[in-house]
C-alpha atoms as a PDB file:
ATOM      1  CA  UNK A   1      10.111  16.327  20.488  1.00  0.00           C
ATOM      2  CA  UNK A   2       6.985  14.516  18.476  1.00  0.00           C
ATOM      3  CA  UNK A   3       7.617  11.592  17.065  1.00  0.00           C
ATOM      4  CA  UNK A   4       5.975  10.058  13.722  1.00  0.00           C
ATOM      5  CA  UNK A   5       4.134   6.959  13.481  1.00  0.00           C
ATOM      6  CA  UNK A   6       6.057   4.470  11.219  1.00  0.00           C
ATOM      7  CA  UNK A   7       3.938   3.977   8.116  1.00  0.00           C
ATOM      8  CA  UNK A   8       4.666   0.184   6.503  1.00  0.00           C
ATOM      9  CA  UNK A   9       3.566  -1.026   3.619  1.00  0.00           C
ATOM     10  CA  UNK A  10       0.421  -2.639   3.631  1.00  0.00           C
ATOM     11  CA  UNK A  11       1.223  -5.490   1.263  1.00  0.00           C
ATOM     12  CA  UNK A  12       4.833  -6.830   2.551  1.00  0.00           C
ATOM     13  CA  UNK A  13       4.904  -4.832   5.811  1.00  0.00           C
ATOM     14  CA  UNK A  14       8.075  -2.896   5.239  1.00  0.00           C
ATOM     15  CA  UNK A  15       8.845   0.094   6.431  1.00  0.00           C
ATOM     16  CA  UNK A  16      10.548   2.392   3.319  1.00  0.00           C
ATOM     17  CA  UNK A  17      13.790   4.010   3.784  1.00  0.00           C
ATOM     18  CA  UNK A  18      13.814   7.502   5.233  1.00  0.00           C
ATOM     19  CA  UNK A  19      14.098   8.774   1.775  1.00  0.00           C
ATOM     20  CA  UNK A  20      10.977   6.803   0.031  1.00  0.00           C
ATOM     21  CA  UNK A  21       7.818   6.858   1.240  1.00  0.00           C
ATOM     22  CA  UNK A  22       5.017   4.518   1.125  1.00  0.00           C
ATOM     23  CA  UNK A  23       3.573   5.737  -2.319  1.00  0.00           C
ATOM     24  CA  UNK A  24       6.924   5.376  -3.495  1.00  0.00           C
ATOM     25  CA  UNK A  25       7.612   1.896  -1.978  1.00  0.00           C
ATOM     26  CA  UNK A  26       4.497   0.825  -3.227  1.00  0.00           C
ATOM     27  CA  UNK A  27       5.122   1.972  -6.988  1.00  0.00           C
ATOM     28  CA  UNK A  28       8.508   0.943  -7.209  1.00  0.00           C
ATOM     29  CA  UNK A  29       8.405  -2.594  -5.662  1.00  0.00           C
ATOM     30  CA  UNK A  30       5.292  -4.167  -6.442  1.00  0.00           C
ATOM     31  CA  UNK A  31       3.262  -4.912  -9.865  1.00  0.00           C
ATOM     32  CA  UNK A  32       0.013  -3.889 -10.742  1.00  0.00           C
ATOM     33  CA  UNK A  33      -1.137  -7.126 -10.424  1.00  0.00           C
ATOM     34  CA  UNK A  34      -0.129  -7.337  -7.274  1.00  0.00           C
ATOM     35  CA  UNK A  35      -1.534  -3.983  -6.012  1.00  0.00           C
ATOM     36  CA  UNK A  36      -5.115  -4.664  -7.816  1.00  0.00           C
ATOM     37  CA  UNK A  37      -5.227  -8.238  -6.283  1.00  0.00           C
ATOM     38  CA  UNK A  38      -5.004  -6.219  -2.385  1.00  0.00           C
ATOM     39  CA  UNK A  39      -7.016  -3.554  -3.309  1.00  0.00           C
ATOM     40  CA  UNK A  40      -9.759  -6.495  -4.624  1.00  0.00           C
ATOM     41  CA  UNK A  41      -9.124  -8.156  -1.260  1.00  0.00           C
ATOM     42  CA  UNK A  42      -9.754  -5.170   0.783  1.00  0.00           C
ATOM     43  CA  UNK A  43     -12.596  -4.395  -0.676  1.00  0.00           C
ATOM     44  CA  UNK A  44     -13.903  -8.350  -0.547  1.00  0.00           C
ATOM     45  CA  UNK A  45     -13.670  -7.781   2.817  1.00  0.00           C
ATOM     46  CA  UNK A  46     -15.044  -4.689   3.774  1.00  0.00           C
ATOM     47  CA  UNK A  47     -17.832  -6.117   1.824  1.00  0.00           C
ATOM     48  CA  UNK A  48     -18.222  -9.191   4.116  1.00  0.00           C
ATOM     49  CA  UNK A  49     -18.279  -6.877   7.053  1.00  0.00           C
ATOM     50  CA  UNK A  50     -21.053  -5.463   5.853  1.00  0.00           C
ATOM     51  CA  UNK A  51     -22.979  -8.072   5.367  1.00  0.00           C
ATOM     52  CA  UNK A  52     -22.216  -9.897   8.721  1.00  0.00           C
ATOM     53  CA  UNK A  53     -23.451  -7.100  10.124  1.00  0.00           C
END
């Protein structure tokens, strides 16, 4: 029997109930504020690994 991969959320690091899933999670528990501010971050640092390299 397969097993799935437990998907958290990338901002807290929960993992949603059986019956939400990350989308979900992500809509429901955190602002917008907080969900621009790690999307900025992400791509801040994608941006620096690019350059260091």
């Amino acid at each position: 029997m397969a097993t799935r991969d437990v998907i958290e959320c990338p901002i807290c690091h929960d993992v949603p109930s059986r019956d939400r899933n990350v989308e979900d999670h992500l809509v429901a528990v955190h602002t917008k504020q907080t969900l621009a501010k790690f999307v900025v971050a992400e791509i801040e640092a994608q941006t620096e690994s690019d350059i260091s390299e």
